[in-house]
Protein backbone atom coordinates (compact mmCIF):
# COMPACT_ATOMS: atom_id res chain seq x y z
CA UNK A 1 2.73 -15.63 -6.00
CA UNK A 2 6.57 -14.34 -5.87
CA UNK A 3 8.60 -12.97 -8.92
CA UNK A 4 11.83 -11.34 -8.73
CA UNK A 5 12.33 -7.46 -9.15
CA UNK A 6 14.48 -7.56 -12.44
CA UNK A 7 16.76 -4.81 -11.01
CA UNK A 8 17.58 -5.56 -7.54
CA UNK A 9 16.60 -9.14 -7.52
CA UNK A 10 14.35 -9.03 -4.40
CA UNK A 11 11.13 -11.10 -4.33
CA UNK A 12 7.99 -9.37 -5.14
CA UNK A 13 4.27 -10.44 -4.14
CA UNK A 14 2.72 -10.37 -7.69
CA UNK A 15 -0.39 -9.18 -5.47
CA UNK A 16 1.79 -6.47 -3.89
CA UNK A 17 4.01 -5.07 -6.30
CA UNK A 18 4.23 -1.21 -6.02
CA UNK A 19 4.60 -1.02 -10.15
CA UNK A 20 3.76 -3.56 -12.92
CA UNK A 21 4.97 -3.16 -16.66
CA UNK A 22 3.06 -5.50 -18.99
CA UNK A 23 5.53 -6.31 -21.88
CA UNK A 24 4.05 -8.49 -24.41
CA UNK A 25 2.59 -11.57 -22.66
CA UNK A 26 4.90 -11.27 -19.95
CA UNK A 27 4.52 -9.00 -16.72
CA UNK A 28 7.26 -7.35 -14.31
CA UNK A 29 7.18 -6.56 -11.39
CA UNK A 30 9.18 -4.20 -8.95
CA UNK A 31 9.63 -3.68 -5.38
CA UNK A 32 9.70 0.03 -5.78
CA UNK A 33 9.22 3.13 -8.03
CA UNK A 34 13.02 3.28 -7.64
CA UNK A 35 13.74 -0.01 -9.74
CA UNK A 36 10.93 0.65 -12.18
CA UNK A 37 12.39 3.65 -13.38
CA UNK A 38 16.33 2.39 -13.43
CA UNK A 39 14.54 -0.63 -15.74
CA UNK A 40 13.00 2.05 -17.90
CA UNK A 41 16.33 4.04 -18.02
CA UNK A 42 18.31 0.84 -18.72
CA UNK A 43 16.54 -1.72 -20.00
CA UNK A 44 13.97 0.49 -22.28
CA UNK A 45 16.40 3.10 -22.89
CA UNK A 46 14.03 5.86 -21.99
């Protein structure tokens, strides 16, 4: 299954993904290490 990377917008095999956050009921997932942090930095302010 393919979701988009919420930072760079590229599609991501769910099966695949190099990092996964789990935010409530709902799961992200990124294409790299790179985009997971700039989500945490922006997105999660930390």
């Amino acid at each position: 299954m393919l979701e988009k990377d919420p930072v760079c917008g590229k599609d991501v095999d769910t099966e695949k993904a190099i990092v996964i956050f789990k935010m409530g009921d709902r799961y992200r997932y990124f294409c790299s290490e790179e985009c997971a942090r700039i989500f945490q930095k922006t997105k999660l302010g930390l």
